[in-house]
C-alpha atoms as a PDB file:
ATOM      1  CA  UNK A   1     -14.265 -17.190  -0.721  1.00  0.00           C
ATOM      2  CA  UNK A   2     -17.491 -15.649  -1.593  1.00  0.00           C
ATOM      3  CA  UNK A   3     -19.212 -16.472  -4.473  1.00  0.00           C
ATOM      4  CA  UNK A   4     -19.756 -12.927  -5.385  1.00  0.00           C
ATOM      5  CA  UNK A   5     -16.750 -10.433  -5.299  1.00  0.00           C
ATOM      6  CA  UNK A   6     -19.230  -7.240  -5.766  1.00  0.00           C
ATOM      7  CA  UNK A   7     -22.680  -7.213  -6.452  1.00  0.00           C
ATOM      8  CA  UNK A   8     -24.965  -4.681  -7.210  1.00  0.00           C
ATOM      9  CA  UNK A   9     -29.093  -4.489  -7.180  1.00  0.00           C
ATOM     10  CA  UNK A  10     -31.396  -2.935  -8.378  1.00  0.00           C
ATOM     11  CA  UNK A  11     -28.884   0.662  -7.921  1.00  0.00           C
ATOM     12  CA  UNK A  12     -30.715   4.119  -8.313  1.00  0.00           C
ATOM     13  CA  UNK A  13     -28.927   7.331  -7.935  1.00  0.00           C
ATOM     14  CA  UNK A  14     -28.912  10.877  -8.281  1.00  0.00           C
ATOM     15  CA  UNK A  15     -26.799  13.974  -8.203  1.00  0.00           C
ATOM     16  CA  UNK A  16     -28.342  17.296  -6.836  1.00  0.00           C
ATOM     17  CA  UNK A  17     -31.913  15.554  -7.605  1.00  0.00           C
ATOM     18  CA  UNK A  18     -31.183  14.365 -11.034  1.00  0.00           C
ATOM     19  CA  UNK A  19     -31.364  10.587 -11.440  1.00  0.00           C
ATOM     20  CA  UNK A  20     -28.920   8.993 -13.102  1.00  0.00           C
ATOM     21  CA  UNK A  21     -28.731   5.592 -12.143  1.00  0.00           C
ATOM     22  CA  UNK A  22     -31.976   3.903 -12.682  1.00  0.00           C
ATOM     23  CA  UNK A  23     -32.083   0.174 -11.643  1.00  0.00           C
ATOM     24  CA  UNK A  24     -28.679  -1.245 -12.443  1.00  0.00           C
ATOM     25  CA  UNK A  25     -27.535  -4.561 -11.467  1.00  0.00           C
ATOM     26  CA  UNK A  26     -24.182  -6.524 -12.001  1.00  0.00           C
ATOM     27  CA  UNK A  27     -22.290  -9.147 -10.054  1.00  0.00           C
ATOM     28  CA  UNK A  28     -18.393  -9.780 -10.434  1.00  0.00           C
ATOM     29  CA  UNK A  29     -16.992 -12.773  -9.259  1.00  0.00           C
ATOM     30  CA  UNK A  30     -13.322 -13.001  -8.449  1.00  0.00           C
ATOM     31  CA  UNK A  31     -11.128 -14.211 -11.127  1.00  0.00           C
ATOM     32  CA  UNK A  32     -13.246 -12.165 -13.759  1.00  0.00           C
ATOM     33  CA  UNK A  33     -12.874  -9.420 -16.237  1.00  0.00           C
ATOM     34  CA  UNK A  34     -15.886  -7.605 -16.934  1.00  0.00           C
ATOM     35  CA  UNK A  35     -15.929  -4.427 -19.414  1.00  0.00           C
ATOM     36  CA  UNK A  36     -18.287  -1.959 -19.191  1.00  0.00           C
ATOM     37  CA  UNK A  37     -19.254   0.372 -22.135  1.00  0.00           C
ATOM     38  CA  UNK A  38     -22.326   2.315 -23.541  1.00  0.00           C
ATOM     39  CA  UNK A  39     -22.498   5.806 -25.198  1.00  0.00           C
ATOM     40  CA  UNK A  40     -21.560   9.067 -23.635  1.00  0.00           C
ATOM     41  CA  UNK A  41     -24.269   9.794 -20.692  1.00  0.00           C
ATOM     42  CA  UNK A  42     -24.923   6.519 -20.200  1.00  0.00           C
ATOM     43  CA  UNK A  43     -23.987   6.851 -16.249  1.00  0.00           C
ATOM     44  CA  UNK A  44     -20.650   4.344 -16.549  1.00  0.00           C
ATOM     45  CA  UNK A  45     -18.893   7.096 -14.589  1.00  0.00           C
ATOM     46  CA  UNK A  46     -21.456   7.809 -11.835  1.00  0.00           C
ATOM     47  CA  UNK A  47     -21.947   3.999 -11.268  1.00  0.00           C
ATOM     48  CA  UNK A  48     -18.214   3.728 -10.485  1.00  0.00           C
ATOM     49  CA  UNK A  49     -18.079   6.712  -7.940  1.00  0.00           C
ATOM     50  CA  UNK A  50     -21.553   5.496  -6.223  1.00  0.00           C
ATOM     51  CA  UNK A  51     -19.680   1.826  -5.985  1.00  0.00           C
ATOM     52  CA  UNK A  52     -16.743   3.674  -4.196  1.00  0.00           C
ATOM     53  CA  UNK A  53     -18.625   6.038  -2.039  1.00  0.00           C
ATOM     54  CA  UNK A  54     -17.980   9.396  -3.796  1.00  0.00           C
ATOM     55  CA  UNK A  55     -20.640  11.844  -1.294  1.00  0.00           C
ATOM     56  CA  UNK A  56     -21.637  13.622  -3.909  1.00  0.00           C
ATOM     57  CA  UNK A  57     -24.069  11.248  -5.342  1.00  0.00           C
ATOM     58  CA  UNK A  58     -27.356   9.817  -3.166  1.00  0.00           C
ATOM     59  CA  UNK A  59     -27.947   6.495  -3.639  1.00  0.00           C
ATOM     60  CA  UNK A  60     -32.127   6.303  -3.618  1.00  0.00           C
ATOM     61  CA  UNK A  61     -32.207   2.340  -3.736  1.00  0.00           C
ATOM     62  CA  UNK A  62     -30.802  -0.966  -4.285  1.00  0.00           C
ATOM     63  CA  UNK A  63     -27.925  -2.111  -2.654  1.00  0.00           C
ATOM     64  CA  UNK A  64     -23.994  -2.209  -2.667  1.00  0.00           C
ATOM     65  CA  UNK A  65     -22.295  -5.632  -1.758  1.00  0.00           C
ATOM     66  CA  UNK A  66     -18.778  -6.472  -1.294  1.00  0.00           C
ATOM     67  CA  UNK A  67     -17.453  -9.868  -0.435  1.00  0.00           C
ATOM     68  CA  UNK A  68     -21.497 -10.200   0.602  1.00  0.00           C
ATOM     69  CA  UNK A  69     -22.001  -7.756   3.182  1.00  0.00           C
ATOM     70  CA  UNK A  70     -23.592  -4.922   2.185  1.00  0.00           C
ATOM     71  CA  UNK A  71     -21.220  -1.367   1.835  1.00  0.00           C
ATOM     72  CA  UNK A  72     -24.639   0.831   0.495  1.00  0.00           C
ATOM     73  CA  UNK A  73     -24.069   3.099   3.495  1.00  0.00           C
ATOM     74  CA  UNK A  74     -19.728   2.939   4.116  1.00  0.00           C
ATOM     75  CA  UNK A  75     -17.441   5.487   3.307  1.00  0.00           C
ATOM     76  CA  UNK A  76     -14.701   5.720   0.390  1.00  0.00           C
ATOM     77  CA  UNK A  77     -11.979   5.096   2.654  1.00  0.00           C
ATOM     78  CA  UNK A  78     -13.667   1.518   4.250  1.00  0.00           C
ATOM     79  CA  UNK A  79     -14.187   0.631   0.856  1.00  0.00           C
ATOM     80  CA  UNK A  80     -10.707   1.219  -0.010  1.00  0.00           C
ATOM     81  CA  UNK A  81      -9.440  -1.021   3.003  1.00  0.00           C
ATOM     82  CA  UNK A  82     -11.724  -3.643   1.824  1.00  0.00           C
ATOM     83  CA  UNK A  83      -9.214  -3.793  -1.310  1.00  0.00           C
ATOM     84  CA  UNK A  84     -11.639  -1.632  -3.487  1.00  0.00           C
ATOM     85  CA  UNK A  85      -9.958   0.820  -6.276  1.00  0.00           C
ATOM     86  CA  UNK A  86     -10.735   2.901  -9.136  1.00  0.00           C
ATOM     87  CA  UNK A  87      -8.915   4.779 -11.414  1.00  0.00           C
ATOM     88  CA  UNK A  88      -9.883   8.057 -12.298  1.00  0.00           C
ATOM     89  CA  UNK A  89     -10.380   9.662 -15.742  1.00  0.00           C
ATOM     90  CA  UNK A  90      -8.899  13.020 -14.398  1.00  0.00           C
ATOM     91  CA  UNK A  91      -6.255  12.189 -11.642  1.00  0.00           C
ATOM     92  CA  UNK A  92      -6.141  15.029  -8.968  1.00  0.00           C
ATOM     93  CA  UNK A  93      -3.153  16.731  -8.497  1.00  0.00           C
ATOM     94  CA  UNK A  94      -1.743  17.087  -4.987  1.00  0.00           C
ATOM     95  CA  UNK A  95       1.073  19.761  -3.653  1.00  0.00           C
ATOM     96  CA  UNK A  96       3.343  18.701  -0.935  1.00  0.00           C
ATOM     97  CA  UNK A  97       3.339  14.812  -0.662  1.00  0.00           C
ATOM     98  CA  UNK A  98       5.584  12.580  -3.072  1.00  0.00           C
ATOM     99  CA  UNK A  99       4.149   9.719  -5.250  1.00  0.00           C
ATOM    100  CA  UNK A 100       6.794   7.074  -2.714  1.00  0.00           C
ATOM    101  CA  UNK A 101       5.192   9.123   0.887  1.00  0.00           C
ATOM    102  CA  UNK A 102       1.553   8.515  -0.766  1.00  0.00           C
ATOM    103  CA  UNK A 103       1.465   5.097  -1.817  1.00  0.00           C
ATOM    104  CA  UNK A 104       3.715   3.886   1.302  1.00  0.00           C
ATOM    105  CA  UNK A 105       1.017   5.743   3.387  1.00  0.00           C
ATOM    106  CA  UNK A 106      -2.065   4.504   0.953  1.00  0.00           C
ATOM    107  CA  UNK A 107      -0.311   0.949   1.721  1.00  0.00           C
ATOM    108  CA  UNK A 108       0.437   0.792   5.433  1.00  0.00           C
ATOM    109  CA  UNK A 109      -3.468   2.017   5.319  1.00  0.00           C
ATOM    110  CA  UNK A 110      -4.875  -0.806   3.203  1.00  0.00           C
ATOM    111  CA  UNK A 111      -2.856  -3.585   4.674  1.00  0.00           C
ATOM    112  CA  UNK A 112      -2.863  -2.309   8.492  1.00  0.00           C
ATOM    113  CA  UNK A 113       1.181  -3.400   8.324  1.00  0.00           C
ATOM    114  CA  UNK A 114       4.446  -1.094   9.017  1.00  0.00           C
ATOM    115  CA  UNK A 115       5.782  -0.478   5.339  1.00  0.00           C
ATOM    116  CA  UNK A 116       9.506  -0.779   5.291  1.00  0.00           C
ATOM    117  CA  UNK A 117      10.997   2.047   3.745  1.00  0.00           C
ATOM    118  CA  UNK A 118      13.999   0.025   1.638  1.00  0.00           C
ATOM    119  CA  UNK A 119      11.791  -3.382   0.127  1.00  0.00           C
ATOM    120  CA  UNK A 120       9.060  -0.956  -0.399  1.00  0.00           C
ATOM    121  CA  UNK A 121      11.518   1.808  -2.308  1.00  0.00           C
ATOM    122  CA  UNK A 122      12.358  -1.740  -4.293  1.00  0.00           C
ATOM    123  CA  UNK A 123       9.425  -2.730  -5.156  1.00  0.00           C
ATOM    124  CA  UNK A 124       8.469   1.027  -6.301  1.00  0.00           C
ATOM    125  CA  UNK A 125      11.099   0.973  -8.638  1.00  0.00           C
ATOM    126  CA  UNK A 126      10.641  -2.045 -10.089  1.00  0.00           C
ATOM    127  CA  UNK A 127       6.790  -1.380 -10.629  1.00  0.00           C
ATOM    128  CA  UNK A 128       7.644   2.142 -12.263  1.00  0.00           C
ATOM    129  CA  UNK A 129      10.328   0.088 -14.537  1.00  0.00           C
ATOM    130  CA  UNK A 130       7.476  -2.071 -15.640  1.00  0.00           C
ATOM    131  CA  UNK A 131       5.052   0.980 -17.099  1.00  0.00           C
ATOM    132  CA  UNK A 132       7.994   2.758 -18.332  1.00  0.00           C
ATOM    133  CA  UNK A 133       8.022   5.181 -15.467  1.00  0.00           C
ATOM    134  CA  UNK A 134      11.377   7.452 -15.023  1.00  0.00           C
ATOM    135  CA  UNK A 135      12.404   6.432 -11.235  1.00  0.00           C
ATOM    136  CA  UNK A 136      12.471  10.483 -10.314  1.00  0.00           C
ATOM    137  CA  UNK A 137       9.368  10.615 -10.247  1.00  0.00           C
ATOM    138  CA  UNK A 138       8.848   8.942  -6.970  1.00  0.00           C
ATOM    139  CA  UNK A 139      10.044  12.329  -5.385  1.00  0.00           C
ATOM    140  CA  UNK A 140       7.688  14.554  -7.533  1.00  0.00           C
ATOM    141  CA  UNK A 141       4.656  15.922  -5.868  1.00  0.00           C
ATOM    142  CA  UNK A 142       1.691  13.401  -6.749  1.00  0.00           C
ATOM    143  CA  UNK A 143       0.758  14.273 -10.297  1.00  0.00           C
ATOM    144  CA  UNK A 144       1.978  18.188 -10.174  1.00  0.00           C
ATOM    145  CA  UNK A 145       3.194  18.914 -13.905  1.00  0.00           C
ATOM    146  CA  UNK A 146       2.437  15.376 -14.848  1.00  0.00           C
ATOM    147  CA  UNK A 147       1.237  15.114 -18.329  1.00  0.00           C
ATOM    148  CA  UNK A 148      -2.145  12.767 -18.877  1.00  0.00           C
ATOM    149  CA  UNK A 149      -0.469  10.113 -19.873  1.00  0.00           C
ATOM    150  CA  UNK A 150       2.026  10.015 -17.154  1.00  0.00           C
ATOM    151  CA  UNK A 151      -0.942  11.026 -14.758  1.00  0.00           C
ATOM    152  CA  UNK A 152      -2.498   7.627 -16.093  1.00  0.00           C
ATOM    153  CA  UNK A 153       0.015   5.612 -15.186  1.00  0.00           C
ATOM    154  CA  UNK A 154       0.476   6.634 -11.936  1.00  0.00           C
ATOM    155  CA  UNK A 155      -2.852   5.307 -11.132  1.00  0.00           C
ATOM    156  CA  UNK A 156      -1.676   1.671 -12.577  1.00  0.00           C
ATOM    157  CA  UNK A 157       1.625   2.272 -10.349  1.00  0.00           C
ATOM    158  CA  UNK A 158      -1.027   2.736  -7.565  1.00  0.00           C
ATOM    159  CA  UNK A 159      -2.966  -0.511  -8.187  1.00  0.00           C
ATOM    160  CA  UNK A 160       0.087  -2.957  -8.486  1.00  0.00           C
ATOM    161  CA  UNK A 161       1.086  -1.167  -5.484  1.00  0.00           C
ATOM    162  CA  UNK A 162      -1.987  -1.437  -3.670  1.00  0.00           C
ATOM    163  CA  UNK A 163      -3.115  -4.724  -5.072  1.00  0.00           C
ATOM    164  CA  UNK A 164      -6.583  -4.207  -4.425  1.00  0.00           C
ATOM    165  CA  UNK A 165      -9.438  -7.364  -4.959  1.00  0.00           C
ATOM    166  CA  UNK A 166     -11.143  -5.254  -7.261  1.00  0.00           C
ATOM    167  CA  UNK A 167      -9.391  -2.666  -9.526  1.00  0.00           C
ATOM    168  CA  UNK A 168     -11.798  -0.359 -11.216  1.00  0.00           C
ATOM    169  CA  UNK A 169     -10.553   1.743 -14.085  1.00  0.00           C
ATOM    170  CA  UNK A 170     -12.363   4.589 -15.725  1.00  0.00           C
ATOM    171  CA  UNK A 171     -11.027   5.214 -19.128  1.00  0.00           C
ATOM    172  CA  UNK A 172      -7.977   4.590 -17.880  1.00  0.00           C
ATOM    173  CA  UNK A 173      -6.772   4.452 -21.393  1.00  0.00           C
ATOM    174  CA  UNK A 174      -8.351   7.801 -22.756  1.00  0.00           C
ATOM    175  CA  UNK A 175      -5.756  10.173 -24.042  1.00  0.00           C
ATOM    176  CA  UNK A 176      -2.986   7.725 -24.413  1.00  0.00           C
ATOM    177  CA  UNK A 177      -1.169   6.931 -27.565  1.00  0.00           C
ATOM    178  CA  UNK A 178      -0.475   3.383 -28.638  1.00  0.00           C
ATOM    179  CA  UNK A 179       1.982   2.284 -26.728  1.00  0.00           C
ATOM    180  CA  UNK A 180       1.104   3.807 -23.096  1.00  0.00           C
ATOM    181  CA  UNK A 181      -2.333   1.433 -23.908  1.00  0.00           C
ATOM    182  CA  UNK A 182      -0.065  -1.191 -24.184  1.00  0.00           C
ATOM    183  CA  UNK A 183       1.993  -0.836 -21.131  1.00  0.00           C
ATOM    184  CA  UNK A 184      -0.670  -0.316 -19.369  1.00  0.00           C
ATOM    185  CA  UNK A 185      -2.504  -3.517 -20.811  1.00  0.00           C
ATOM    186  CA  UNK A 186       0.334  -5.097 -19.715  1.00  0.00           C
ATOM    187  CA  UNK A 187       0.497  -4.446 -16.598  1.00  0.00           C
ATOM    188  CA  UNK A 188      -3.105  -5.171 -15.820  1.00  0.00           C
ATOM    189  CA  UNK A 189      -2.124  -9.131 -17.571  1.00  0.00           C
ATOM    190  CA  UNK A 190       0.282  -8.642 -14.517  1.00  0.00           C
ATOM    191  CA  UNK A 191      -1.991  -7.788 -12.071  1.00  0.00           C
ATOM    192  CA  UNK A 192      -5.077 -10.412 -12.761  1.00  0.00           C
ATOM    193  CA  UNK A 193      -5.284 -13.674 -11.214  1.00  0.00           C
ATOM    194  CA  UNK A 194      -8.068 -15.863  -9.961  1.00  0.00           C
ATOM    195  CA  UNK A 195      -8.325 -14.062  -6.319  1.00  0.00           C
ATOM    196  CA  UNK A 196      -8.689 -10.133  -7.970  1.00  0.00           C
ATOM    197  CA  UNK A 197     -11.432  -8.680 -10.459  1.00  0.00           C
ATOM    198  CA  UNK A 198     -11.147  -6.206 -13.245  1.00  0.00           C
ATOM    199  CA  UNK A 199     -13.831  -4.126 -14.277  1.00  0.00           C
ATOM    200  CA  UNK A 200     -12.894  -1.918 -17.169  1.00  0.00           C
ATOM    201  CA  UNK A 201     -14.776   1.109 -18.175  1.00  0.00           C
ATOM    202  CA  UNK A 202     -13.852   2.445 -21.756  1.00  0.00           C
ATOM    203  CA  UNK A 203     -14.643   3.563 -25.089  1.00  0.00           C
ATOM    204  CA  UNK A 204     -11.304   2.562 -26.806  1.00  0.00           C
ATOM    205  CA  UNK A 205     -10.668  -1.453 -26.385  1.00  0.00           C
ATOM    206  CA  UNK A 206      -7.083  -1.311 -27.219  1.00  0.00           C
ATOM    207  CA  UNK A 207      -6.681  -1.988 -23.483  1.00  0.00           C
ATOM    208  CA  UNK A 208      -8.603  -5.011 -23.600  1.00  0.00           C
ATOM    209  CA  UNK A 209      -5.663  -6.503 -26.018  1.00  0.00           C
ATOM    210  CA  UNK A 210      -3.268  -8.260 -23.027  1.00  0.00           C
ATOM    211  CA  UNK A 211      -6.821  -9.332 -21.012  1.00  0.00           C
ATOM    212  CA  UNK A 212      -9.333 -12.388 -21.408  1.00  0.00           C
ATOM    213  CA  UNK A 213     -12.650 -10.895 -21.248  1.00  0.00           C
ATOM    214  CA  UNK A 214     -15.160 -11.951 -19.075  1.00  0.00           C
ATOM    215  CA  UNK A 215     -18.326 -10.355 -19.709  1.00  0.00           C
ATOM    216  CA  UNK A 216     -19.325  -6.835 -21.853  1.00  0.00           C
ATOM    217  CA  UNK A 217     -22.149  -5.062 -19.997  1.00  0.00           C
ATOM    218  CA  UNK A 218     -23.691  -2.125 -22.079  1.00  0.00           C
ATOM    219  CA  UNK A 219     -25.498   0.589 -20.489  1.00  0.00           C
ATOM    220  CA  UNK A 220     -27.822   3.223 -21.603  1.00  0.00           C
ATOM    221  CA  UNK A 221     -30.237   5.710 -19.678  1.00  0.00           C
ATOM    222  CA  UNK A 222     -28.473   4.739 -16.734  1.00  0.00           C
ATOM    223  CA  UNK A 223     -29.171   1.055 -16.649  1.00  0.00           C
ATOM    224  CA  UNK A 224     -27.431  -2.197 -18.077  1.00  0.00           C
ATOM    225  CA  UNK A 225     -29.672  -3.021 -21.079  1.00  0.00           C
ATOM    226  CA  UNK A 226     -27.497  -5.768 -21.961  1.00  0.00           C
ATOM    227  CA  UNK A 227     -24.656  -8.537 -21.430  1.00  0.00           C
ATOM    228  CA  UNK A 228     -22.277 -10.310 -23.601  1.00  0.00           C
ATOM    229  CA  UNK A 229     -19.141 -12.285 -24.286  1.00  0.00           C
ATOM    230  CA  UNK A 230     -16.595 -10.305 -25.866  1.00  0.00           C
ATOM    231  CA  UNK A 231     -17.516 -10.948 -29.374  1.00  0.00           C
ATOM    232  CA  UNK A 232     -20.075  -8.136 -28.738  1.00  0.00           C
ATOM    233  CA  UNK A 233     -16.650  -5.594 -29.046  1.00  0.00           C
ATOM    234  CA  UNK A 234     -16.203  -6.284 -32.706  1.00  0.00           C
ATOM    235  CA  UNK A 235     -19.566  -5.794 -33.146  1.00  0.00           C
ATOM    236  CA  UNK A 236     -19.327  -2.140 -31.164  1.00  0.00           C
ATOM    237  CA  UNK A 237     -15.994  -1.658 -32.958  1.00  0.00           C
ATOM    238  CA  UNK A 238     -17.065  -2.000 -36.300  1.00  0.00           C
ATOM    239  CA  UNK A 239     -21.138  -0.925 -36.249  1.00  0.00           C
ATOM    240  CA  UNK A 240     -21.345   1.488 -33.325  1.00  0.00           C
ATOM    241  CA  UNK A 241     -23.218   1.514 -30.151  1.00  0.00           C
ATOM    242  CA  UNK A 242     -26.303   1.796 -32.113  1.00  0.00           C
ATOM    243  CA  UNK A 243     -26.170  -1.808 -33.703  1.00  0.00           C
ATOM    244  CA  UNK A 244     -26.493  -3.181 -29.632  1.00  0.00           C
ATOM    245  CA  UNK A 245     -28.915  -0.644 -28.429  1.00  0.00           C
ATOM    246  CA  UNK A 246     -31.887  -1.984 -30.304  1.00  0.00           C
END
């Protein structure tokens, strides 16, 4: 096993010529649970769509590695068969292919296997059962007249489904009332063992509740100005980003 999951130097990037990024660096081993938070603009966002690849940002240097080889220059979807995934704050919504066709297809994809249509229609279930998911919804178009919260947990349905090495969530848990956070905590207790890695971007830590904590990265002006324990969150919680920012 490698000793480093994902690791990232010295990342700059930009969007349409703006920087953004400007010199970040992290590493994530497996078994870990790393949080990432910082005020609004800090870049959290951007530096999870340059680690999977989104084209619309330019990465200007520093380097991407997965597992230890370097990914700077792949594309989203070889990231995503090296068992990378991230959540999205605002889940598309797409016309004409179920929730069951896409993650059968997104599986047989990842995993290079035939997907049995009756296990995998099990084990569908069973995972929607889990984040309080009404079974119809398999045969609804992916996310079409889902409401946020439902959209939300879709994207956890996809990771247990997938069950990707590294699981990146962007505010997975914005929008959601108490006790979708705490499904959804739940379910990434469920998903976390010493082979996978978590990194968790987010402003409320109510999804942190289920998880042992790793390491809390802050970032600012589009770099990681500093790293923690997870005593750090009380301190966030109770003063404000500006009592760590010093």
């Amino acid at each position: 096993m490698p000793k480093n999951l994902l690791s990232i130097k010295d990342l700059h990037a930009s969007v349409n010529g703006q920087p953004i990024l400007n010199g970040v660096d992290i590493a994530i081993n497996p078994g870990e649970v790393h949080v990432l938070m910082g005020p609004n603009g800090a870049g959290k966002s951007t530096l999870a769509n340059v680690v999977m690849g989104d084209p619309r940002y330019r990465v200007d240097k520093g380097n991407i590695f997965f597992e230890d080889e370097d990914i700077t220059e792949e594309k989203t979807d070889a990231r995503a068969r090296r068992g990378m995934f991230l959540s999205f704050q605002a889940p598309e919504e797409i016309s004409g292919i179920t929730v069951e066709n896409f993650l059968r297809t997104a599986k047989a994809a990842y995993t290079g296997e035939e997907i049995k249509l009756l296990p995998f229609r099990k084990e569908l279930r069973a995972k929607m059962e889990e984040l309080g998911m009404d079974a119809s919804y398999a045969a609804r178009y992916l996310n079409v007249g889902f409401s946020g919260g439902e959209k939300k947990k879709n994207e956890i349905l996809q990771m247990s489904i997938l069950n990707p090495k590294l699981a990146i969530l962007d505010e997975t848990d914005s929008g959601l009332d108490i006790d979708a956070v705490k499904t959804i905590s739940e379910s990434l207790q469920r998903y976390k063992n010493k082979e996978n890695a978590v990194l968790i971007i987010t402003h409320i830590t109510r999804i942190l509740q289920s998880l042992s904590v790793d390491y809390v990265h802050i970032m600012a002006e589009g770099r990681i100005i500093r790293t923690s324990d997870a005593s750090i969150i009380d301190k966030i919680n109770r003063d404000g980003f500006a009592s760590v920012l010093g």
